[in-house]
Protein backbone atom coordinates (compact mmCIF):
# COMPACT_ATOMS: atom_id res chain seq x y z
CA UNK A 1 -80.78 -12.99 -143.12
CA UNK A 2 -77.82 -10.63 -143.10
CA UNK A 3 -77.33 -10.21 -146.83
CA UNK A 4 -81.13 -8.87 -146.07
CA UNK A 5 -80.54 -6.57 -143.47
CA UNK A 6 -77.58 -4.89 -146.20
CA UNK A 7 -79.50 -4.85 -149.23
CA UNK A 8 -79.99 -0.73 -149.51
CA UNK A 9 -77.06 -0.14 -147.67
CA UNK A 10 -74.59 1.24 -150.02
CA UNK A 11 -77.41 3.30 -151.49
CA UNK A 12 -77.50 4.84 -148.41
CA UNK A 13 -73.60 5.29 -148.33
CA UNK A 14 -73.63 6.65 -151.71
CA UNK A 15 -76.43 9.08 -150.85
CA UNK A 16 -74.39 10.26 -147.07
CA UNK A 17 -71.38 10.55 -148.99
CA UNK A 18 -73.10 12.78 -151.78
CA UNK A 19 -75.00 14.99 -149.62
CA UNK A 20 -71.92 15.45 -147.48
CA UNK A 21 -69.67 15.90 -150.26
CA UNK A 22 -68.44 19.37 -149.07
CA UNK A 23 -68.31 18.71 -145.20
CA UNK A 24 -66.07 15.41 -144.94
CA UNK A 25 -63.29 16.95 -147.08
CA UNK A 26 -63.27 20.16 -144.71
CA UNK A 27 -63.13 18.19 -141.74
CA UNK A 28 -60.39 15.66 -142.74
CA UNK A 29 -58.50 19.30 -143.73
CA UNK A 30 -59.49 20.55 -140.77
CA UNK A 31 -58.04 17.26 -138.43
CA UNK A 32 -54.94 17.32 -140.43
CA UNK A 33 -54.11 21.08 -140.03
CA UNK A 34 -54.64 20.90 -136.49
CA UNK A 35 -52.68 17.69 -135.96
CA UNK A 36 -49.45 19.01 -137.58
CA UNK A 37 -49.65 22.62 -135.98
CA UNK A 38 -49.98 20.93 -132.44
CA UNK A 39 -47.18 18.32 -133.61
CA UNK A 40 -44.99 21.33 -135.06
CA UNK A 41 -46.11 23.65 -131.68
CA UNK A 42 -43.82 21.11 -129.57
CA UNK A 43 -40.37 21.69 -131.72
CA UNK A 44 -39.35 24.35 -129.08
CA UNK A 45 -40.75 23.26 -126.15
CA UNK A 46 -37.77 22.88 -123.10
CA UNK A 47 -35.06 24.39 -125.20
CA UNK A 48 -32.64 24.50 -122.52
CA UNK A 49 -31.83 21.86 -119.63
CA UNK A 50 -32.89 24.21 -116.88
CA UNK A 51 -36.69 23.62 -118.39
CA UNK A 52 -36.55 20.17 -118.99
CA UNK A 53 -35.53 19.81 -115.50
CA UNK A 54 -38.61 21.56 -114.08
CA UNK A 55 -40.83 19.30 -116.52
CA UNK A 56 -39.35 16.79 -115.17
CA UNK A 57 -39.66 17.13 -111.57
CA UNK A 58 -43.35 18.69 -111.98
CA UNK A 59 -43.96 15.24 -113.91
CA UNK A 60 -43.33 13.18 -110.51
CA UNK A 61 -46.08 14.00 -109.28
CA UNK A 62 -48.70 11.38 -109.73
CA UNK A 63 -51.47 13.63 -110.04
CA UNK A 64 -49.43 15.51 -112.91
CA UNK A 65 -48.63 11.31 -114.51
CA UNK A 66 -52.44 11.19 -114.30
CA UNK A 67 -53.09 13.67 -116.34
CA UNK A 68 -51.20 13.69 -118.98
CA UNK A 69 -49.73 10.41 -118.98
CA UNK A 70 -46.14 9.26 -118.23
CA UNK A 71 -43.26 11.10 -119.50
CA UNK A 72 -40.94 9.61 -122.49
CA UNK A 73 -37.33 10.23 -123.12
């Protein structure tokens, strides 16, 4: 009954993947652009000690831990 419900399926993979042949390449370019210019945007964030204090005392706040999550390091 399941080998049934399949049959046409990958002709309808091959025929999503053709007609989208353009799109899903610009988006997985797209995804991986933006994922390593956020990563790389973080290199100089709190340089000095002064700022990673402030981070750190704005992070003990539990509506701040809420939001963005708990703080590493």
């Amino acid at each position: 009954m399941m080998k049934a419900a399949f049959h046409h399926m990958s002709d309808f993979v091959r025929f999503i993947v053709k007609r989208d042949r353009i799109r899903i390449p610009i988006w997985l370019l797209a995804i991986t652009v933006f994922t390593v210019l956020t990563a790389s945007s973080f290199s100089g964030l709190y340089q000095t000690e002064e700022e990673r204090q402030a981070i750190a005392e704005t992070m003990r706040n539990p509506a701040m831990t809420a939001m963005v999550g708990p703080g590493y390091g």
